[in-house]
PDB file of N, CA and C in Angstrom:
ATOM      1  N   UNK A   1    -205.083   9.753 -40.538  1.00  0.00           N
ATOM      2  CA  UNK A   1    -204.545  10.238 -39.289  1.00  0.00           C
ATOM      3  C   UNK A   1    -204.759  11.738 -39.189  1.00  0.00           C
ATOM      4  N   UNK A   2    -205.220  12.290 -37.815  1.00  0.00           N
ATOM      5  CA  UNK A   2    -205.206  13.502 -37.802  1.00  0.00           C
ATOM      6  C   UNK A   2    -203.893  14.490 -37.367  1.00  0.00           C
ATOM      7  N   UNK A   3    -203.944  15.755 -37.665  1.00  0.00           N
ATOM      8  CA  UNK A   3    -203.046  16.274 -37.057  1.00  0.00           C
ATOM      9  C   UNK A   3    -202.895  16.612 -36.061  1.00  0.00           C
ATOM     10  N   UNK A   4    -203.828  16.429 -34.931  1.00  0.00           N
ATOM     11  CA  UNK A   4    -203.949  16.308 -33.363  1.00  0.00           C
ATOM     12  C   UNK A   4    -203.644  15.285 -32.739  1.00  0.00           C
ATOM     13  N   UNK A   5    -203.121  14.129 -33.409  1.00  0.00           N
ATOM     14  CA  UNK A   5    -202.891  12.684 -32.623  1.00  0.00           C
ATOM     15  C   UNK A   5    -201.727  12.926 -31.640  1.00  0.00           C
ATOM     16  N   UNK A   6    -202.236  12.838 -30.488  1.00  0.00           N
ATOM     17  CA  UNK A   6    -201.178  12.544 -29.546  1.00  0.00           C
ATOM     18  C   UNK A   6    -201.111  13.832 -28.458  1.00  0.00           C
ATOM     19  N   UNK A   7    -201.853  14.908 -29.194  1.00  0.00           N
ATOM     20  CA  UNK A   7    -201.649  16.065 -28.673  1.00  0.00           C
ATOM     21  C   UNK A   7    -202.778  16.358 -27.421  1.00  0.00           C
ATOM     22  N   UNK A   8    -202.266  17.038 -26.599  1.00  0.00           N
ATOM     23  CA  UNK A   8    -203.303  16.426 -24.936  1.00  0.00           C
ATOM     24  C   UNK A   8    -203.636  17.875 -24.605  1.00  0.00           C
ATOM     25  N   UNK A   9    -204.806  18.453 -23.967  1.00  0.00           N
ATOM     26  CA  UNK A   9    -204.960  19.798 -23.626  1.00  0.00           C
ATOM     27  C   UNK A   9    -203.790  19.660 -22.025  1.00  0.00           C
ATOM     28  N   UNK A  10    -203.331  20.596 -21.770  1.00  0.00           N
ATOM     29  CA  UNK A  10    -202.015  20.633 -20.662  1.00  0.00           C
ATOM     30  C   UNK A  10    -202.909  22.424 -19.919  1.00  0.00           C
ATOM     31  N   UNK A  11    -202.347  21.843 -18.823  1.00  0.00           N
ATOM     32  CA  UNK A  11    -202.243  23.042 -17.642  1.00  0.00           C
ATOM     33  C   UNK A  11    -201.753  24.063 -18.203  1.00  0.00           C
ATOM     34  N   UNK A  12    -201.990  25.323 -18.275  1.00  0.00           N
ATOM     35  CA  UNK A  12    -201.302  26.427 -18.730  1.00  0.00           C
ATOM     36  C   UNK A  12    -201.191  27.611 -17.635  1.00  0.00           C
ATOM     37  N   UNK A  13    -200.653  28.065 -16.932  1.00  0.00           N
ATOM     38  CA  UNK A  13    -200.178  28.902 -16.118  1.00  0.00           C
ATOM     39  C   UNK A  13    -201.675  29.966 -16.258  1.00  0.00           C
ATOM     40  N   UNK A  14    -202.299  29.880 -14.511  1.00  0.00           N
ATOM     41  CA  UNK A  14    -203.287  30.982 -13.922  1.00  0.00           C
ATOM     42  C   UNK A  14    -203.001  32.466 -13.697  1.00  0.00           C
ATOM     43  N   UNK A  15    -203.772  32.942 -13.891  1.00  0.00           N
ATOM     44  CA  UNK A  15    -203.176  34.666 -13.346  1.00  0.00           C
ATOM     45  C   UNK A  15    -201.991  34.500 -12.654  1.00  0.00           C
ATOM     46  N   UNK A  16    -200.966  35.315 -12.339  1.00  0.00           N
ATOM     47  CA  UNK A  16    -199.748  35.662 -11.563  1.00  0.00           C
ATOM     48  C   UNK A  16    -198.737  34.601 -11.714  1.00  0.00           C
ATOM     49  N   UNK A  17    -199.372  32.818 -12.463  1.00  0.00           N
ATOM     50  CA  UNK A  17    -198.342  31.824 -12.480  1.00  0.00           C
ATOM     51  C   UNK A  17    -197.376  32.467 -13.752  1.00  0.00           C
ATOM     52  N   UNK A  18    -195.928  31.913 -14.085  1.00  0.00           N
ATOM     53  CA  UNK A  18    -195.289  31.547 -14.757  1.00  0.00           C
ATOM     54  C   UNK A  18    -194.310  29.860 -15.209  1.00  0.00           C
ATOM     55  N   UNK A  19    -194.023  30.098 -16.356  1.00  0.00           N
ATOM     56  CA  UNK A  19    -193.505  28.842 -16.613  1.00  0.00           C
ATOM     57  C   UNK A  19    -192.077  29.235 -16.316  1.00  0.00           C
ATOM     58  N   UNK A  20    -191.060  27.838 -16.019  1.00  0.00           N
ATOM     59  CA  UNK A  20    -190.144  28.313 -15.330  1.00  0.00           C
ATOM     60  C   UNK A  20    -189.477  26.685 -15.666  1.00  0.00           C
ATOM     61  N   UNK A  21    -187.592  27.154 -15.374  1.00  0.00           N
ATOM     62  CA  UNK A  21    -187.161  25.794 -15.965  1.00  0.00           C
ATOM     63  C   UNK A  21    -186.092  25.018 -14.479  1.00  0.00           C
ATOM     64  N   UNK A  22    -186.188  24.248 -13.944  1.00  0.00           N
ATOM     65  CA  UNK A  22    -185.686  23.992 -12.798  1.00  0.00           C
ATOM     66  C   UNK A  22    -184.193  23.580 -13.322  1.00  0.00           C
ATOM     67  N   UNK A  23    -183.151  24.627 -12.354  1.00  0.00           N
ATOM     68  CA  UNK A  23    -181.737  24.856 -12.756  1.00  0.00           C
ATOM     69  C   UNK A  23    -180.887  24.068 -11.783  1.00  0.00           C
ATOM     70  N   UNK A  24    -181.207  24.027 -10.864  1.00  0.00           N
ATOM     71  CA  UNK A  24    -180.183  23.623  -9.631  1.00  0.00           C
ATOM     72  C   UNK A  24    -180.736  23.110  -8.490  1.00  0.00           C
ATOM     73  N   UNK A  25    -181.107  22.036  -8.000  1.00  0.00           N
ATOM     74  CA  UNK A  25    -181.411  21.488  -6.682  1.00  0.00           C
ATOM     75  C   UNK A  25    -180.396  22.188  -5.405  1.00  0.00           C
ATOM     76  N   UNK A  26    -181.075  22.630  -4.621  1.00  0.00           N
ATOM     77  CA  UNK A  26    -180.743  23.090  -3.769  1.00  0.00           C
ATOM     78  C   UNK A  26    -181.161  22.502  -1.947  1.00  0.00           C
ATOM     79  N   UNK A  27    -181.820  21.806  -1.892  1.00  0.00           N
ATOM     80  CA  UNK A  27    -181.961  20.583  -0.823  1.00  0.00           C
ATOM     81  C   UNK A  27    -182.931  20.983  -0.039  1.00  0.00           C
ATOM     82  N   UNK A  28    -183.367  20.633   1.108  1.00  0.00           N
ATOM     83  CA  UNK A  28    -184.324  21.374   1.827  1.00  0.00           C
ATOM     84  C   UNK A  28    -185.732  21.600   1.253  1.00  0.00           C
ATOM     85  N   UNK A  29    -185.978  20.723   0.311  1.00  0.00           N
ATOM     86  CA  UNK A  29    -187.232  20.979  -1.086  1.00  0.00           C
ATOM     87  C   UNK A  29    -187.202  22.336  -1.566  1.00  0.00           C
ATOM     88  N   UNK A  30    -185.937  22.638  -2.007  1.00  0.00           N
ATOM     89  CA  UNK A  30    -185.941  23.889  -2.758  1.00  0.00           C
ATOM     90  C   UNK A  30    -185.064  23.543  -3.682  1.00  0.00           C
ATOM     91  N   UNK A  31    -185.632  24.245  -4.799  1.00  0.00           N
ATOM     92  CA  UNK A  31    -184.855  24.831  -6.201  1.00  0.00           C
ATOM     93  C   UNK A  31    -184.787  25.893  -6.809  1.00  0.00           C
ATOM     94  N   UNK A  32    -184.001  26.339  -7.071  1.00  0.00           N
ATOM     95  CA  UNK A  32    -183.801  27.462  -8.299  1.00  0.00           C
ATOM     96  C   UNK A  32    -184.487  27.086  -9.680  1.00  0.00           C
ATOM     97  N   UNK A  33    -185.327  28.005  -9.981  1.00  0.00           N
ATOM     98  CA  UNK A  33    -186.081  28.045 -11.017  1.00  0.00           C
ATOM     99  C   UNK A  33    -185.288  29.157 -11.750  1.00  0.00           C
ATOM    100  N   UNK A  34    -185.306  29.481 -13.158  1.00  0.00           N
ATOM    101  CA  UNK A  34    -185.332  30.522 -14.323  1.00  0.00           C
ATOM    102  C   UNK A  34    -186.691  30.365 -15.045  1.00  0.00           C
ATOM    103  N   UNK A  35    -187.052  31.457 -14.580  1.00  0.00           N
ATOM    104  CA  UNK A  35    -188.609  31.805 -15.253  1.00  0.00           C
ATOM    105  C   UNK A  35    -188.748  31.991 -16.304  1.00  0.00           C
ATOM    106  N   UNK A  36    -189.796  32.078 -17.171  1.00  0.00           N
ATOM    107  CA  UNK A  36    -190.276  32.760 -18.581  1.00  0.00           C
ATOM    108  C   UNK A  36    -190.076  34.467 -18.060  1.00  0.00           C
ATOM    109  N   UNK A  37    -190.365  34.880 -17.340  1.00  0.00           N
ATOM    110  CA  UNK A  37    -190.052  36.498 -17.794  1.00  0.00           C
ATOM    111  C   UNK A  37    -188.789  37.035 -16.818  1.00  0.00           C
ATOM    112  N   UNK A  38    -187.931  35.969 -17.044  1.00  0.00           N
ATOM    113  CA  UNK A  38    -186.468  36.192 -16.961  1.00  0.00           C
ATOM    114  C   UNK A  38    -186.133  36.269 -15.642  1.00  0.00           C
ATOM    115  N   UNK A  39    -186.460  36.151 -14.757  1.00  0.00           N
ATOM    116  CA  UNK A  39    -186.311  36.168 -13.379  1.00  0.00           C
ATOM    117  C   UNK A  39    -186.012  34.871 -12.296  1.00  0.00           C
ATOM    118  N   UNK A  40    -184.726  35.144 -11.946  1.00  0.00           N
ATOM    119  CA  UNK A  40    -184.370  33.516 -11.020  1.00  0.00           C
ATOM    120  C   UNK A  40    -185.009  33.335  -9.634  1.00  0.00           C
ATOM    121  N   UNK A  41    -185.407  32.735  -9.683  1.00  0.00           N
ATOM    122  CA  UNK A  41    -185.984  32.265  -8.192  1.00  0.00           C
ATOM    123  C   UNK A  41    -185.528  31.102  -7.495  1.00  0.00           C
ATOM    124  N   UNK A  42    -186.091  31.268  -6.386  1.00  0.00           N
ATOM    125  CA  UNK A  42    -185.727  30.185  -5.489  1.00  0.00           C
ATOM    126  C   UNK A  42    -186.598  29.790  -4.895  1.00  0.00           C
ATOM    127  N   UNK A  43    -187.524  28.322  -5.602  1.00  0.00           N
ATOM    128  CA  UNK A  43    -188.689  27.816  -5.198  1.00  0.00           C
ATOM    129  C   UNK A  43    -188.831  26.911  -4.441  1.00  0.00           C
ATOM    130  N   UNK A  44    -190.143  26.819  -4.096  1.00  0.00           N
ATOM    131  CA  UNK A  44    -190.389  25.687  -2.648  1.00  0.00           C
ATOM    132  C   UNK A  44    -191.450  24.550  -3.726  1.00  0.00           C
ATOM    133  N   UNK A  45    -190.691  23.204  -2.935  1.00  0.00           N
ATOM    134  CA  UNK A  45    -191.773  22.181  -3.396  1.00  0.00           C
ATOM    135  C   UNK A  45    -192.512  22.109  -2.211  1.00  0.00           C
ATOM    136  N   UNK A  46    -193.984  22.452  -1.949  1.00  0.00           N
ATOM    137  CA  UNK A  46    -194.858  22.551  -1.550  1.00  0.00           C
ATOM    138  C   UNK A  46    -195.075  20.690  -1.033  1.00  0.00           C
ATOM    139  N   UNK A  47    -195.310  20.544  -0.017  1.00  0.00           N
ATOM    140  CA  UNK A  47    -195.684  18.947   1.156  1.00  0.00           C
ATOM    141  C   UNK A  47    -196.806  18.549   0.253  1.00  0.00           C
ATOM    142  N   UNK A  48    -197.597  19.189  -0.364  1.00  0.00           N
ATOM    143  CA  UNK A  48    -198.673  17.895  -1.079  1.00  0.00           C
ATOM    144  C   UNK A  48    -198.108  17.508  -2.074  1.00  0.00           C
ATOM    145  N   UNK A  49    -196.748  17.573  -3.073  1.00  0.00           N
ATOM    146  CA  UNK A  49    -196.141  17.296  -3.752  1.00  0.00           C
ATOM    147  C   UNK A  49    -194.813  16.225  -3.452  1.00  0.00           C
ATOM    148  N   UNK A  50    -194.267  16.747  -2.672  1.00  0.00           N
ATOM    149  CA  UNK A  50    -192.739  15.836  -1.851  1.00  0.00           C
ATOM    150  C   UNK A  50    -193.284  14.569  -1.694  1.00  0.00           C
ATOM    151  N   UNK A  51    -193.090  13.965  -2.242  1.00  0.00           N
ATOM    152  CA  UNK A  51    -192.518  12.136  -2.138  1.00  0.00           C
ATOM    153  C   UNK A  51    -193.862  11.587  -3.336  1.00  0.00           C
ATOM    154  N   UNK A  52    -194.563  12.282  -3.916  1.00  0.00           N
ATOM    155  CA  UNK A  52    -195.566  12.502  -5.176  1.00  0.00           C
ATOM    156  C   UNK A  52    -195.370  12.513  -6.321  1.00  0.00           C
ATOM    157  N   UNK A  53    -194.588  13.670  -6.516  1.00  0.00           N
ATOM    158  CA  UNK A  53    -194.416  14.360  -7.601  1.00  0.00           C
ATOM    159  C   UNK A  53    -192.386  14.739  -7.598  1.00  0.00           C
ATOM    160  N   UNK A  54    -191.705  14.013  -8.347  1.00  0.00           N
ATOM    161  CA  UNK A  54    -190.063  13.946  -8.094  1.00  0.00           C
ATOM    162  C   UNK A  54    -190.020  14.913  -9.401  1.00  0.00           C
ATOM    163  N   UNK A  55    -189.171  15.547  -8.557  1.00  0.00           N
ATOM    164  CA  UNK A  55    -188.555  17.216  -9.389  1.00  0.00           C
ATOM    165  C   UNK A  55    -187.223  17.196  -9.614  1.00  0.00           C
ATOM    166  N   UNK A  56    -186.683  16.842 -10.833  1.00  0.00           N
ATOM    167  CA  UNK A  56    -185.199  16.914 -11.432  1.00  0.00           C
ATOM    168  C   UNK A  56    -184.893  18.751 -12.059  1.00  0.00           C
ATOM    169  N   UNK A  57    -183.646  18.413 -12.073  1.00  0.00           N
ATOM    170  CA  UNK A  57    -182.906  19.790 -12.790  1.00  0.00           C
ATOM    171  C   UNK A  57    -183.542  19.647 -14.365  1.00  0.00           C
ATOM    172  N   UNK A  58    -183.841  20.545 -15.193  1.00  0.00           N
ATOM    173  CA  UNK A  58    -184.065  20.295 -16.555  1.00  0.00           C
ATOM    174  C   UNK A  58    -185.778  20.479 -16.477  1.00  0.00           C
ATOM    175  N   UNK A  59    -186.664  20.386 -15.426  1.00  0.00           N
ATOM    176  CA  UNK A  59    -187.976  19.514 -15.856  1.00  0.00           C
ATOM    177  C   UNK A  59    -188.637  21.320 -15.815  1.00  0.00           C
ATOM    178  N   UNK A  60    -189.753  21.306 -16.191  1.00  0.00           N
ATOM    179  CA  UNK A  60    -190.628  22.086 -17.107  1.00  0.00           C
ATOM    180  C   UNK A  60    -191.176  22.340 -16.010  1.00  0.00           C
ATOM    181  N   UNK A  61    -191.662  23.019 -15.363  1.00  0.00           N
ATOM    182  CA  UNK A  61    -192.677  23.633 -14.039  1.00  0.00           C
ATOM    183  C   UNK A  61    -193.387  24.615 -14.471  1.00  0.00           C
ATOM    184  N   UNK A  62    -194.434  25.092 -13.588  1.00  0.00           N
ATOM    185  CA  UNK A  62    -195.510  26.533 -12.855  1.00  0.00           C
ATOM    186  C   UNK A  62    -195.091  26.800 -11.938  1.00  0.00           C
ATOM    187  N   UNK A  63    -194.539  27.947 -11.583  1.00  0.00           N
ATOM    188  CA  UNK A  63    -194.349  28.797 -10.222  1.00  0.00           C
ATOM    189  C   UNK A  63    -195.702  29.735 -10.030  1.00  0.00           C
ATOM    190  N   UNK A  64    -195.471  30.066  -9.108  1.00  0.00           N
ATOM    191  CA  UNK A  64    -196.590  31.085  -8.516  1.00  0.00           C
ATOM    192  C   UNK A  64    -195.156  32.439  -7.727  1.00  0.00           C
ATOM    193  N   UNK A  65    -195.062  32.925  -8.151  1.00  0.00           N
ATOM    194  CA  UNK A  65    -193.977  33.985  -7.174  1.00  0.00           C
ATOM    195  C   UNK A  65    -194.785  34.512  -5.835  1.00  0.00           C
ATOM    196  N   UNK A  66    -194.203  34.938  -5.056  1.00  0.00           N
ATOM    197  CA  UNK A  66    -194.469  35.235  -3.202  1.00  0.00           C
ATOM    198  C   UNK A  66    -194.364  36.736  -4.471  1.00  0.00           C
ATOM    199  N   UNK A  67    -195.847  37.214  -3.466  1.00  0.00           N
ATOM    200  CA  UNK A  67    -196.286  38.895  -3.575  1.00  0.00           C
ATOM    201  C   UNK A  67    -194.979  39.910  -3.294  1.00  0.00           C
ATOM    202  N   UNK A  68    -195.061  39.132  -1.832  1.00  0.00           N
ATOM    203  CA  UNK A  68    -193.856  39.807  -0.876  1.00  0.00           C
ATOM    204  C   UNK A  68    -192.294  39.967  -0.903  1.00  0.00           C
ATOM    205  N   UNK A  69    -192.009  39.041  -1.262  1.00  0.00           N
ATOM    206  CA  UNK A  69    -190.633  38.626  -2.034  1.00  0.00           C
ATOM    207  C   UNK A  69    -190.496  38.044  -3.225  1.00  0.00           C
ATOM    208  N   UNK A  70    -190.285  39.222  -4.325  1.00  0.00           N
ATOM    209  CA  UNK A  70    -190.512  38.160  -5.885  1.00  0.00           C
ATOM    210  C   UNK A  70    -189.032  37.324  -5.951  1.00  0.00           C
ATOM    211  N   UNK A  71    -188.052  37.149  -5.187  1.00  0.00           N
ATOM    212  CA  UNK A  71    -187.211  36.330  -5.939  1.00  0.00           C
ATOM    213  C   UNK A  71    -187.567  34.983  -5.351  1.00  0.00           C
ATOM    214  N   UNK A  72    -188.830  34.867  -4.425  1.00  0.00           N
ATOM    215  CA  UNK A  72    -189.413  33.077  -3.833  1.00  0.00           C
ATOM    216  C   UNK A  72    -190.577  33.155  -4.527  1.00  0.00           C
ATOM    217  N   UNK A  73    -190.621  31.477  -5.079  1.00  0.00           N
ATOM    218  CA  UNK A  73    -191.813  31.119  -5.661  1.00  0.00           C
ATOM    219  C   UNK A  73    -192.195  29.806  -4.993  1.00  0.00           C
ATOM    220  N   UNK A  74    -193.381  30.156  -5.457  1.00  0.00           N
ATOM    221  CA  UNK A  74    -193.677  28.105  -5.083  1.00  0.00           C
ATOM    222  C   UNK A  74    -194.145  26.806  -6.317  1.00  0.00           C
ATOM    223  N   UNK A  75    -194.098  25.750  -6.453  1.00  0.00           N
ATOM    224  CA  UNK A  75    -193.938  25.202  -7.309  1.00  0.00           C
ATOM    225  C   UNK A  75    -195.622  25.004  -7.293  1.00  0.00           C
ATOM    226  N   UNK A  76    -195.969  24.872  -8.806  1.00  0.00           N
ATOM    227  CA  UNK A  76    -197.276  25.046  -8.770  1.00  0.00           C
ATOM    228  C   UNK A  76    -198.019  23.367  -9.206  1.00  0.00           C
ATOM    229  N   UNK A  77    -196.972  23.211 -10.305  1.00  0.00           N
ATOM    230  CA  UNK A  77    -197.370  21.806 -11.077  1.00  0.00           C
ATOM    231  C   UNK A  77    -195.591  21.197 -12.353  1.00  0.00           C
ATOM    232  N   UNK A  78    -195.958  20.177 -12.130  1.00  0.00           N
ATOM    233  CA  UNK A  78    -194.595  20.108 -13.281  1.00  0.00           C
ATOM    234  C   UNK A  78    -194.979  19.005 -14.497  1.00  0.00           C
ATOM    235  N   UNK A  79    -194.278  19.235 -15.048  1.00  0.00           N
ATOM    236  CA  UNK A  79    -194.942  18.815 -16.474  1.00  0.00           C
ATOM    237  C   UNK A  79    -194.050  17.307 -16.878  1.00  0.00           C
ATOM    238  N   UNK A  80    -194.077  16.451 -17.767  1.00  0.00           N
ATOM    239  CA  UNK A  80    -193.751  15.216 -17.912  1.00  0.00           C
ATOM    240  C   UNK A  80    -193.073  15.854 -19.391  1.00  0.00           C
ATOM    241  N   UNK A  81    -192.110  14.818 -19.615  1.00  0.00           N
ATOM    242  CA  UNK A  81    -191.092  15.557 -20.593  1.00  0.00           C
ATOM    243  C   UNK A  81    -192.080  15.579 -22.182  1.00  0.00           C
ATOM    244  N   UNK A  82    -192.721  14.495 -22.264  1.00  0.00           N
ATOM    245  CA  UNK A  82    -193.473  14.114 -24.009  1.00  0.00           C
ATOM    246  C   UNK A  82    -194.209  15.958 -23.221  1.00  0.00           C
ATOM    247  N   UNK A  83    -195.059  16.297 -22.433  1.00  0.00           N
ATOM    248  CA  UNK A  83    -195.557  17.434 -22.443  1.00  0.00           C
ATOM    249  C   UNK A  83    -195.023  18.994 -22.531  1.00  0.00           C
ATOM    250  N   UNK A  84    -194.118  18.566 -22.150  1.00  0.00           N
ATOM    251  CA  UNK A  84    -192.819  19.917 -22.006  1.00  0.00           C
ATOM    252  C   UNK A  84    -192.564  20.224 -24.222  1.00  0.00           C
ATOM    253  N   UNK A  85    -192.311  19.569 -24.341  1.00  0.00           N
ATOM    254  CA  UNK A  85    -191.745  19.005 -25.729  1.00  0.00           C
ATOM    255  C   UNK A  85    -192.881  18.989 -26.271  1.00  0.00           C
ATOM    256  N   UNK A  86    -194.313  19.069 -26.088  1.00  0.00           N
ATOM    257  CA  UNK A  86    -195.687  19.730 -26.760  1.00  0.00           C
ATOM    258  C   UNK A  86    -195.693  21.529 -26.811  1.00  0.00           C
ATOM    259  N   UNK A  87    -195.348  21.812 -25.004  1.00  0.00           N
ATOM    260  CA  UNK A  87    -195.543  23.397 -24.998  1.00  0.00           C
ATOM    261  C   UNK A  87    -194.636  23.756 -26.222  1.00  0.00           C
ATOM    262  N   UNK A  88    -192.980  23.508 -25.733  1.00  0.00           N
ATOM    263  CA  UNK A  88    -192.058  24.308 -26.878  1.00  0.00           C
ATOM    264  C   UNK A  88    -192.538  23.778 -28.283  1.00  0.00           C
ATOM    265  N   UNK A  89    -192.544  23.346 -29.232  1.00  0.00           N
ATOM    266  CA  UNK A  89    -193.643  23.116 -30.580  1.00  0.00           C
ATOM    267  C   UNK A  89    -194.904  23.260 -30.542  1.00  0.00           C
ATOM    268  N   UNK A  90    -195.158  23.955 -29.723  1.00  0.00           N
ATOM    269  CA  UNK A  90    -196.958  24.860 -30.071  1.00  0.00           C
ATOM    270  C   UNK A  90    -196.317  26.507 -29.557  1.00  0.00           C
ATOM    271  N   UNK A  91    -194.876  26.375 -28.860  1.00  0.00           N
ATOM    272  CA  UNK A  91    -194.765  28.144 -28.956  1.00  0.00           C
ATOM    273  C   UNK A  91    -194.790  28.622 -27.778  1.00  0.00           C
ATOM    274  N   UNK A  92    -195.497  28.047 -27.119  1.00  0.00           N
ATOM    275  CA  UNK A  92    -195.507  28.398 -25.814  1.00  0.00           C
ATOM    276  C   UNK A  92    -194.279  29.171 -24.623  1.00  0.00           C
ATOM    277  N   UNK A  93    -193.901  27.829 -24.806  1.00  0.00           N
ATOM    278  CA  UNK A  93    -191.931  28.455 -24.337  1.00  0.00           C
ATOM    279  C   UNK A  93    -191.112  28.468 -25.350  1.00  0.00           C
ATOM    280  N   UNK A  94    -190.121  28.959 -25.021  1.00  0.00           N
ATOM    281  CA  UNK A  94    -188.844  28.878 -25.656  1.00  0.00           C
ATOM    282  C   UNK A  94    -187.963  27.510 -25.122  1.00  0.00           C
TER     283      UNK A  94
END
């Protein structure tokens, strides 16, 4: 057996993205995110995602932050928990 079994190459946050941990549903396809470089936001699930891609409190995301207003982001991609639970044991997040 190798020591790579199971282990999958994953999305890793593009220029300006961050990783971010979804805190609080807030309705209206928005949530409060807590980012990797410490900053709370208040993100949008983006229409090619809504009724696609279901976003709980707890789950592992990519934001992209608004230029214009850094405390809005938008949701970029979200991660499946076995993948979340790869980033933190390779270091990635905390």
């Amino acid at each position: 057996m190798s020591d790579n079994e199971g282990r999958r190459d994953l999305r890793m946050p593009d220029e300006g993205e961050v990783f971010a941990e979804v805190t609080d549903m807030l309705g209206a396809n928005r949530v409060t995110v807590r980012c990797a470089d410490g900053v709370e936001r208040t993100a949008r699930i983006p229409g090619r995602m809504q009724k696609r891609v279901w976003i709980r409190e707890d789950d592992l995301v990519i934001v992209d932050p608004w230029d214009w207003q850094d405390e809005k982001a938008d949701i970029v991609h979200r991660y499946e928990q076995n993948e979340a639970d790869q980033l933190r044991n390779e270091g990635h997040i905390q």
